[in-house]
C-alpha atoms as a PDB file:
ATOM      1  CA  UNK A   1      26.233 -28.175  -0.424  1.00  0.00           C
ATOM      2  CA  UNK A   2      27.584 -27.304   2.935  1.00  0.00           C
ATOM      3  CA  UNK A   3      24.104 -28.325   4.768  1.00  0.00           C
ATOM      4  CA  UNK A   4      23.844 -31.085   2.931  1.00  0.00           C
ATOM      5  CA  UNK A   5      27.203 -32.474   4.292  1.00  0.00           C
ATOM      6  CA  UNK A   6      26.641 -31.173   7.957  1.00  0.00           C
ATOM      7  CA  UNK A   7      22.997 -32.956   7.827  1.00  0.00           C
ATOM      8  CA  UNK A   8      24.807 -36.082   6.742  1.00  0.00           C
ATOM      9  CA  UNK A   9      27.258 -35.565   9.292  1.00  0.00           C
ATOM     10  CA  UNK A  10      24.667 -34.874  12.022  1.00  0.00           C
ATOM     11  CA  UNK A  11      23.038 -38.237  10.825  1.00  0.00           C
ATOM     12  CA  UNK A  12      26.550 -40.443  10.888  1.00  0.00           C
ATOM     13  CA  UNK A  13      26.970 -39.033  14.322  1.00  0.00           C
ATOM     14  CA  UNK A  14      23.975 -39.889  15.841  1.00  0.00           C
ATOM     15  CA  UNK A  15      24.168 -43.885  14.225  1.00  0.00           C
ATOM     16  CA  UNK A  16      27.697 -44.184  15.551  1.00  0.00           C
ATOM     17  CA  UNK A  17      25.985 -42.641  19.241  1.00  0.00           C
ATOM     18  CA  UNK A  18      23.124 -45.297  19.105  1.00  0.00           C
ATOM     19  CA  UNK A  19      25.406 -48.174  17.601  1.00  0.00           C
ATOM     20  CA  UNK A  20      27.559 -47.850  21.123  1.00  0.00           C
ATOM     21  CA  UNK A  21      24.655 -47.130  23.208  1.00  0.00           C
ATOM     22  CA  UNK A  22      23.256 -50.695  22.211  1.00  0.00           C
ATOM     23  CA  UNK A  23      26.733 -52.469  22.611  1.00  0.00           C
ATOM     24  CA  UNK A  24      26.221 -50.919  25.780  1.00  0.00           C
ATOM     25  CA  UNK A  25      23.177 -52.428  26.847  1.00  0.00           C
ATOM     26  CA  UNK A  26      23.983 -55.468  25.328  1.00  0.00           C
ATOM     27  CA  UNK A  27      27.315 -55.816  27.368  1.00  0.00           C
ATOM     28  CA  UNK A  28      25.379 -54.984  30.537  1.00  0.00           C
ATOM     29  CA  UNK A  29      22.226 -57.493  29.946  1.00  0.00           C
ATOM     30  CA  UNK A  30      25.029 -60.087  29.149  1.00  0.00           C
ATOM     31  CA  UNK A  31      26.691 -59.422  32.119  1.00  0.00           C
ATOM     32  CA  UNK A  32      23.247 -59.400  34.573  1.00  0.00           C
ATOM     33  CA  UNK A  33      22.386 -63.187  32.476  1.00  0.00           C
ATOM     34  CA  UNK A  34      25.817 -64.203  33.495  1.00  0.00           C
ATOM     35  CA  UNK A  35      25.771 -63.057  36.817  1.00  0.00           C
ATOM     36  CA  UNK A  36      21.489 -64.945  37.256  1.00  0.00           C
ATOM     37  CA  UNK A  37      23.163 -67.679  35.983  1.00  0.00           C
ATOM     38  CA  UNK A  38      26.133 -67.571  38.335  1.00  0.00           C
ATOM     39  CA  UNK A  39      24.229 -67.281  41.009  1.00  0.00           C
ATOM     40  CA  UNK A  40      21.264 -69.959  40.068  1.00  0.00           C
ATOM     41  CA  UNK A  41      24.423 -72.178  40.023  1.00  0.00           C
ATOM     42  CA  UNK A  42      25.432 -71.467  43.393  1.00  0.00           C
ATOM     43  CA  UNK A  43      21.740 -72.056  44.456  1.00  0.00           C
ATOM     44  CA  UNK A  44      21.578 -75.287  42.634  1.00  0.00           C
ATOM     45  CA  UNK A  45      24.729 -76.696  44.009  1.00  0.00           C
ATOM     46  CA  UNK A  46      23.933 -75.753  47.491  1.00  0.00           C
ATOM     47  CA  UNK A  47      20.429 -77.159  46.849  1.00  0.00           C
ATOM     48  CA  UNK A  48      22.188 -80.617  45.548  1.00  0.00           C
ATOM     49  CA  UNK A  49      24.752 -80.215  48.489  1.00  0.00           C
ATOM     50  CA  UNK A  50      21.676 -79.734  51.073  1.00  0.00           C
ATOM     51  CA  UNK A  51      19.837 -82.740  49.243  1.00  0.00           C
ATOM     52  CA  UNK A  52      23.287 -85.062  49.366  1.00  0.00           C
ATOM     53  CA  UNK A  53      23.693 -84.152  52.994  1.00  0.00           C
ATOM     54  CA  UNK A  54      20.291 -85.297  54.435  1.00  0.00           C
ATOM     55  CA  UNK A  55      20.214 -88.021  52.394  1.00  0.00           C
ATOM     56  CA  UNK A  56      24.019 -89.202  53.473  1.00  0.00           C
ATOM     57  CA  UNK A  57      23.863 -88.270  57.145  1.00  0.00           C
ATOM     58  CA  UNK A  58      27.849 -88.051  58.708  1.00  0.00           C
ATOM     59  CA  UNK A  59      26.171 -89.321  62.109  1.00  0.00           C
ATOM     60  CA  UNK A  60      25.563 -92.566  60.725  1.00  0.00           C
ATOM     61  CA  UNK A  61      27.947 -95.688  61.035  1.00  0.00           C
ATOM     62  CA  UNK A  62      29.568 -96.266  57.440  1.00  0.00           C
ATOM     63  CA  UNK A  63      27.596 -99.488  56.966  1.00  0.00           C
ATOM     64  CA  UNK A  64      24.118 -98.590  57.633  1.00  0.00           C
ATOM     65  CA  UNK A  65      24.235 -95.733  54.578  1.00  0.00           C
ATOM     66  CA  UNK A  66      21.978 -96.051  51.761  1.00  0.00           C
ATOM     67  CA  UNK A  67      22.859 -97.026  48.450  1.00  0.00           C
ATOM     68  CA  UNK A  68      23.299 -93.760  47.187  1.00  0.00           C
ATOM     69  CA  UNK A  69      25.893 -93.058  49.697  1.00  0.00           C
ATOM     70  CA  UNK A  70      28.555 -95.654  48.895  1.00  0.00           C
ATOM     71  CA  UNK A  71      30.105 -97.657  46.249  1.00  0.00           C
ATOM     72  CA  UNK A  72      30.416-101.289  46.035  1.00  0.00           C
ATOM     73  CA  UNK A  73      31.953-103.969  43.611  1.00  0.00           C
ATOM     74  CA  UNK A  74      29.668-106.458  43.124  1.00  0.00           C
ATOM     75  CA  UNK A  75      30.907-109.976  41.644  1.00  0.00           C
ATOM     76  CA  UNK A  76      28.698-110.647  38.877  1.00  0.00           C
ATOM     77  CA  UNK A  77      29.969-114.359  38.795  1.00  0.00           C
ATOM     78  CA  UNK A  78      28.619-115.487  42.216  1.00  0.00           C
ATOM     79  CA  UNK A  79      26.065-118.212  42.653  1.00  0.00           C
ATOM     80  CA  UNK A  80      22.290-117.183  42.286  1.00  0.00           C
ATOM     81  CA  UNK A  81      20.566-117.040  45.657  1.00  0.00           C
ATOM     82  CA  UNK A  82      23.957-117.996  47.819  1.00  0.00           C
ATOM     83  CA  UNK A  83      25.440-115.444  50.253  1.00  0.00           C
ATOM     84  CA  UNK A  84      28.758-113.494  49.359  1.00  0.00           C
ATOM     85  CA  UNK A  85      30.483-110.546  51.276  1.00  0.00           C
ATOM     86  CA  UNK A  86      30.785-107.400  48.725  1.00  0.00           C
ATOM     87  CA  UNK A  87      33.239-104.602  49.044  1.00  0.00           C
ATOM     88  CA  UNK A  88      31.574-101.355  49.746  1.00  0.00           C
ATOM     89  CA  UNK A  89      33.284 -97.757  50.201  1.00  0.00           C
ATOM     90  CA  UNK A  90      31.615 -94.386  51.556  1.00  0.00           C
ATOM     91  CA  UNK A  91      31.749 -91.905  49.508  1.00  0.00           C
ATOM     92  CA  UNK A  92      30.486 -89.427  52.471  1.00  0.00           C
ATOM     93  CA  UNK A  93      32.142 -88.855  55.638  1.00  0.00           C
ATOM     94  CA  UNK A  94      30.495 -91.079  58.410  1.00  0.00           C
ATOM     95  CA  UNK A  95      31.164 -92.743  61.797  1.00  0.00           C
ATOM     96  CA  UNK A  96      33.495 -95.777  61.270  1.00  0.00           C
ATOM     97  CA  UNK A  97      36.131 -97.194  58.612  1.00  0.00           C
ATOM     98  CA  UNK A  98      34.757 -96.126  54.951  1.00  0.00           C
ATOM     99  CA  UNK A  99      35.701 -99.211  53.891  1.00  0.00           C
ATOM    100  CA  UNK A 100      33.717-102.140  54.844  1.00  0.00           C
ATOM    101  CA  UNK A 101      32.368-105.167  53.515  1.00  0.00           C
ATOM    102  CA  UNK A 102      28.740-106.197  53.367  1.00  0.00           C
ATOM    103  CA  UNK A 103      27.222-109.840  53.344  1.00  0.00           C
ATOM    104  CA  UNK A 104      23.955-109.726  50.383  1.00  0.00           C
ATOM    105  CA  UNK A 105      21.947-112.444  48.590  1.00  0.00           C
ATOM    106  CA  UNK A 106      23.085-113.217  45.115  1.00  0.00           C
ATOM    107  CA  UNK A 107      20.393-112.196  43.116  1.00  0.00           C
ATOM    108  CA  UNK A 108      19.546-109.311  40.338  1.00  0.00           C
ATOM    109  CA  UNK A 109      17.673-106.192  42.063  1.00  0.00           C
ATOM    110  CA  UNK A 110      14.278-107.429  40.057  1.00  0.00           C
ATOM    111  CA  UNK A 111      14.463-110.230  41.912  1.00  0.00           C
ATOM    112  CA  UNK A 112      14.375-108.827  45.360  1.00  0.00           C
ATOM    113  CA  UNK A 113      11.196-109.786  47.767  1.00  0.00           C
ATOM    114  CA  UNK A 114       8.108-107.586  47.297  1.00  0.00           C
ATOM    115  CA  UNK A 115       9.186-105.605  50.692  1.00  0.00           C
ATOM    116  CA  UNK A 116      12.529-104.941  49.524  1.00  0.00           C
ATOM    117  CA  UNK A 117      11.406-102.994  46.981  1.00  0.00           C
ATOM    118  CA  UNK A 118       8.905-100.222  46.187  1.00  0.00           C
ATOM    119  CA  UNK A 119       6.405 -99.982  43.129  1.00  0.00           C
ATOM    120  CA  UNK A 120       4.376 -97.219  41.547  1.00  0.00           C
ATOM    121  CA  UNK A 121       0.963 -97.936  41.978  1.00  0.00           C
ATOM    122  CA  UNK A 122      -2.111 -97.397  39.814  1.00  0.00           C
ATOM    123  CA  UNK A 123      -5.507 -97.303  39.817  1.00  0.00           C
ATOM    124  CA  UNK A 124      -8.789 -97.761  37.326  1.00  0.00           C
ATOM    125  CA  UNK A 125      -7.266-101.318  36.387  1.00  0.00           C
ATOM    126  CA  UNK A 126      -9.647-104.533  37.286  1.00  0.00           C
ATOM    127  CA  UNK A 127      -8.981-105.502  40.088  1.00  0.00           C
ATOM    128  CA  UNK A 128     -12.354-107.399  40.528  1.00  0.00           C
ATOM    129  CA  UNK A 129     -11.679-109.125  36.841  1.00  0.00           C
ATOM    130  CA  UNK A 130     -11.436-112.996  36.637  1.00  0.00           C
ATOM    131  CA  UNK A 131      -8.394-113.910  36.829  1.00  0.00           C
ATOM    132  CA  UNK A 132      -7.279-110.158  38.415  1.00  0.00           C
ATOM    133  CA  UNK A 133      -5.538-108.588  36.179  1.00  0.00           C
ATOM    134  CA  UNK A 134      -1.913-107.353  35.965  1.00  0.00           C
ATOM    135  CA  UNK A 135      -0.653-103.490  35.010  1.00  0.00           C
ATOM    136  CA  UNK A 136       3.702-103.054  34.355  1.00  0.00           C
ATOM    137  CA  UNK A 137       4.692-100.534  36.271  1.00  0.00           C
ATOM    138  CA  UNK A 138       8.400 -98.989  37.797  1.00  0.00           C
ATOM    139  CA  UNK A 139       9.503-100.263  41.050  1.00  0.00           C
ATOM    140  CA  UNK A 140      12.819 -98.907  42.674  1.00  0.00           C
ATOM    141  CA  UNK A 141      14.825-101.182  45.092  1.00  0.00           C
ATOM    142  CA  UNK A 142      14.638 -99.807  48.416  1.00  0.00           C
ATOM    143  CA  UNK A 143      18.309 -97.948  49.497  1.00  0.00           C
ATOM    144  CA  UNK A 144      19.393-100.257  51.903  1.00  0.00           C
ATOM    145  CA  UNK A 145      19.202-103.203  50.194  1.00  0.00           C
ATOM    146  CA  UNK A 146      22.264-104.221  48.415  1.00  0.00           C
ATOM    147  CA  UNK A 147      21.205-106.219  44.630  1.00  0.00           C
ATOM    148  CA  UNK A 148      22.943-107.074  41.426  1.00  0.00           C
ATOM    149  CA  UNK A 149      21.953-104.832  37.832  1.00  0.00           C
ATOM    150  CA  UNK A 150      19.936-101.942  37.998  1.00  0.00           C
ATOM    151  CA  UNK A 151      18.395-100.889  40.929  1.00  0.00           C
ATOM    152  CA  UNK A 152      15.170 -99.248  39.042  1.00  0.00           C
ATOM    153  CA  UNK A 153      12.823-102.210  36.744  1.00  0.00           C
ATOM    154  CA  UNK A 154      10.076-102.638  35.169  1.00  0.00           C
ATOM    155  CA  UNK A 155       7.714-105.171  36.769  1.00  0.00           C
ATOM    156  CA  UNK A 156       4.100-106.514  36.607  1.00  0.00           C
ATOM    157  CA  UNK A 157       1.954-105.694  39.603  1.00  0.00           C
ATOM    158  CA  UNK A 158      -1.506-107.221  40.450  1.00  0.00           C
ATOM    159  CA  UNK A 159      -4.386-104.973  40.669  1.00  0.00           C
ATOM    160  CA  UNK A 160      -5.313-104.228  43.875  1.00  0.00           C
ATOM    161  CA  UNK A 161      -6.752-100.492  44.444  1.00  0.00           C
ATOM    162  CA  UNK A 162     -10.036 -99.965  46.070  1.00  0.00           C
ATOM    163  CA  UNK A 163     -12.666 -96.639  45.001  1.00  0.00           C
ATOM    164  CA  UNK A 164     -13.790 -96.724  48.606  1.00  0.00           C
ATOM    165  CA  UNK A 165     -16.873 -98.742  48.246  1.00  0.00           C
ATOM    166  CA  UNK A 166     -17.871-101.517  51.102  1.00  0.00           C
ATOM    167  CA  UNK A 167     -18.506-104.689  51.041  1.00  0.00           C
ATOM    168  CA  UNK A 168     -20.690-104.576  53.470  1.00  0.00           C
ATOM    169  CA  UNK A 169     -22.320-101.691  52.844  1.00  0.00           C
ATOM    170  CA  UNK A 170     -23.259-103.357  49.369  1.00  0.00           C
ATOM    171  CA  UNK A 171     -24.611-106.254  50.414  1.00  0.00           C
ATOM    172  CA  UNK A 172     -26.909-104.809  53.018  1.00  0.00           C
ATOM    173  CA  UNK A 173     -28.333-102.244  50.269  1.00  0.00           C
ATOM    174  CA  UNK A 174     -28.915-105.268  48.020  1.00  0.00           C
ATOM    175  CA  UNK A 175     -30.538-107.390  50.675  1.00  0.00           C
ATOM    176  CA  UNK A 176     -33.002-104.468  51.611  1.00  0.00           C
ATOM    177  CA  UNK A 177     -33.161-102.451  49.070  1.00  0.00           C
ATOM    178  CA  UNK A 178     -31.982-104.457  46.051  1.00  0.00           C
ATOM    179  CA  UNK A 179     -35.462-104.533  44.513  1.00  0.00           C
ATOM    180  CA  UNK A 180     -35.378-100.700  43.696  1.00  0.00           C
ATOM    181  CA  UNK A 181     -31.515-101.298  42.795  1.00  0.00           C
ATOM    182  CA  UNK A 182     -29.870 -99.020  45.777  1.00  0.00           C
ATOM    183  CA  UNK A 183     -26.652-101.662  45.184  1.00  0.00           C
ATOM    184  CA  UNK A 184     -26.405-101.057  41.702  1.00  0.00           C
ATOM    185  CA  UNK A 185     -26.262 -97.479  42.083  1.00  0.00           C
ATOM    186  CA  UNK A 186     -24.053 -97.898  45.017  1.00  0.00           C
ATOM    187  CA  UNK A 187     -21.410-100.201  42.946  1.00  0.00           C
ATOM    188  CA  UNK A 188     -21.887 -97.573  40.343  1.00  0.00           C
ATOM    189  CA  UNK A 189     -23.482-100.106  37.907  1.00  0.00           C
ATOM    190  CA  UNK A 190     -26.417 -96.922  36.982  1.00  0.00           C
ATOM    191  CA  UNK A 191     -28.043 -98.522  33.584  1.00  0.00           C
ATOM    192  CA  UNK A 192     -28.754-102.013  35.692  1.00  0.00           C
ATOM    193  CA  UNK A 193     -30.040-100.305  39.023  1.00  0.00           C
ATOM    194  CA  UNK A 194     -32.258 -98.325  36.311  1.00  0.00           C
ATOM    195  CA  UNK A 195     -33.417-101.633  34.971  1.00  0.00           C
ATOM    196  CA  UNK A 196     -34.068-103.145  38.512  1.00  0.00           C
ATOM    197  CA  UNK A 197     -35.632-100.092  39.511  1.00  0.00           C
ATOM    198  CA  UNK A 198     -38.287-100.046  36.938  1.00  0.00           C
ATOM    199  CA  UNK A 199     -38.675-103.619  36.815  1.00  0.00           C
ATOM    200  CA  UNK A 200     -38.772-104.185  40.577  1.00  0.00           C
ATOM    201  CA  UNK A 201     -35.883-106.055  40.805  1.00  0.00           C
ATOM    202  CA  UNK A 202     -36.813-108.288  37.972  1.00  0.00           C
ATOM    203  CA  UNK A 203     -39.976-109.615  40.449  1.00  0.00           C
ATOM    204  CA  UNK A 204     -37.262-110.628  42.942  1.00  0.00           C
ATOM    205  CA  UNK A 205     -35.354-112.777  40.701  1.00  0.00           C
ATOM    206  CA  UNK A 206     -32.938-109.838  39.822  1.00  0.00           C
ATOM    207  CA  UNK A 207     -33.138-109.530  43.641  1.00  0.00           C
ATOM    208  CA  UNK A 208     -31.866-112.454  44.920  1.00  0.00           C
ATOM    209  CA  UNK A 209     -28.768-112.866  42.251  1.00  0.00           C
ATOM    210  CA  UNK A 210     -27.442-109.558  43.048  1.00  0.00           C
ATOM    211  CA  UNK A 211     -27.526-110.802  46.968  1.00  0.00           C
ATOM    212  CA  UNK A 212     -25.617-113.802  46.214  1.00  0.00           C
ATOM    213  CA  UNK A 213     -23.404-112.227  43.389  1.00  0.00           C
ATOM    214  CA  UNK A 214     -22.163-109.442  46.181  1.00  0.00           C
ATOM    215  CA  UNK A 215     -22.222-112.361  49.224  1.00  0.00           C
ATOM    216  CA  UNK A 216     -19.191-114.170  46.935  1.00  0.00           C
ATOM    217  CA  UNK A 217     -17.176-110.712  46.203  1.00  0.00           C
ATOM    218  CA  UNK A 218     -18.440-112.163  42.378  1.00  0.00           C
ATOM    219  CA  UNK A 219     -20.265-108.431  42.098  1.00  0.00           C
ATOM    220  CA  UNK A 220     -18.011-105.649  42.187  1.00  0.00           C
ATOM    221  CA  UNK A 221     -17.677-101.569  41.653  1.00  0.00           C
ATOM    222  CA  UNK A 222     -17.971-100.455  38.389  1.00  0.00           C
ATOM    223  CA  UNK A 223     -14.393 -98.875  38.094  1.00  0.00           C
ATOM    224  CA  UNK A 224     -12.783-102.112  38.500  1.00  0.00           C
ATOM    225  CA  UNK A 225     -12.227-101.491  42.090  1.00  0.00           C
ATOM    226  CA  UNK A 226     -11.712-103.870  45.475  1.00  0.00           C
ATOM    227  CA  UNK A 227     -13.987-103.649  48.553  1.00  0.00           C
ATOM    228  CA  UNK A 228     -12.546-102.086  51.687  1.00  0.00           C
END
């Protein structure tokens, strides 16, 4: 009876010893997550400060900042396409008064020039389609310009990419070589140069259309693509 109880208090023991020994190393892995997260903060918000501070340079007169730099108060209920002065305050330090006020266009931000205002641009759409065709994509007004709205939309872009291929290029293969089909394999266009290469250029009829199909930019690359 006696070892029974001193084996079952040898066994309580040893559960209460493990039971703080993993309250233990929980505390302390807590404390190391706390302390990676701490300092991840610290590295993120000097990151963000680093970021802020190139972007919003303190060398630079008040007025010529970016948009991200200040804050102004637009009036929504000026006349479209007239010029009004807007109210614009720093919200970094810079050289000058903070407070200034800016003459801009009346207009919405998607309604800013093509220059004022930056696109993303895509490839493997037809560009050499008839009429050239369109792809919506996101275009961001560029800093310094000063719109109405939201300065990020959604707007549709012409086609105009090019694979690399030349004009010229192509229509000197298909005036000396377009019988065996070197420009269709040049544009890419591989089951018609196979045809015109087995057919010999279709007895120089094939020949002839390819040369004037490529001489009016009618004959393009097979991905769609402009000449260069």
């Amino acid at each position: 009876m006696n070892g029974s109880l001193g084996v079952l208090l040898f066994v309580l023991i040893f559960m209460f010893r493990a039971s703080c020994e993993e309250a233990s190393v929980e505390g302390e892995d807590v404390e190391v997550k706390d302390a990676r997260e701490r300092n991840g903060s610290d590295i993120l918000s000097s990151s963000i400060s680093s970021a802020e501070e190139h972007n919003c340079p303190t060398d630079l007169e008040c007025y010529k900042l970016g948009d991200q730099c200040v804050n102004c108060d637009f009036n929504y209920s000026c006349v479209y396409g007239e010029k009004t002065n807007v109210t614009c305050q720093a919200v970094v330090d810079c050289i000058g008064n903070k407070k200034f006020n800016v003459p801009v266009i009346c207009r919405y931000c998607y309604q800013t020039e093509p220059w004022e205002h930056r696109c993303i641009l895509k490839g493997n759409c037809k560009s050499a389609a008839t009429p050239r065709g369109y792809y919506r994509t996101n275009c961001t007004v560029r800093s310094e310009i000063k719109c109405l709205g939201h300065r990020r939309f959604l707007k549709n872009v012409h086609c105009n990419w090019t694979g690399g291929y030349r004009w010229s290029t192509a229509l000197v293969l298909s005036i000396t070589l377009g019988g065996f089909g070197a420009d269709r394999f040049y544009l890419g266009h591989w089951q018609e140069g196979i045809g015109k290469l087995f057919s010999f250029g279709g007895l120089g009829v094939w020949t002839l259309v390819d040369v004037m199909l490529i001489s009016i930019h009618y004959l393009g690359p097979a991905d769609g693509s402009l000449y260069i």
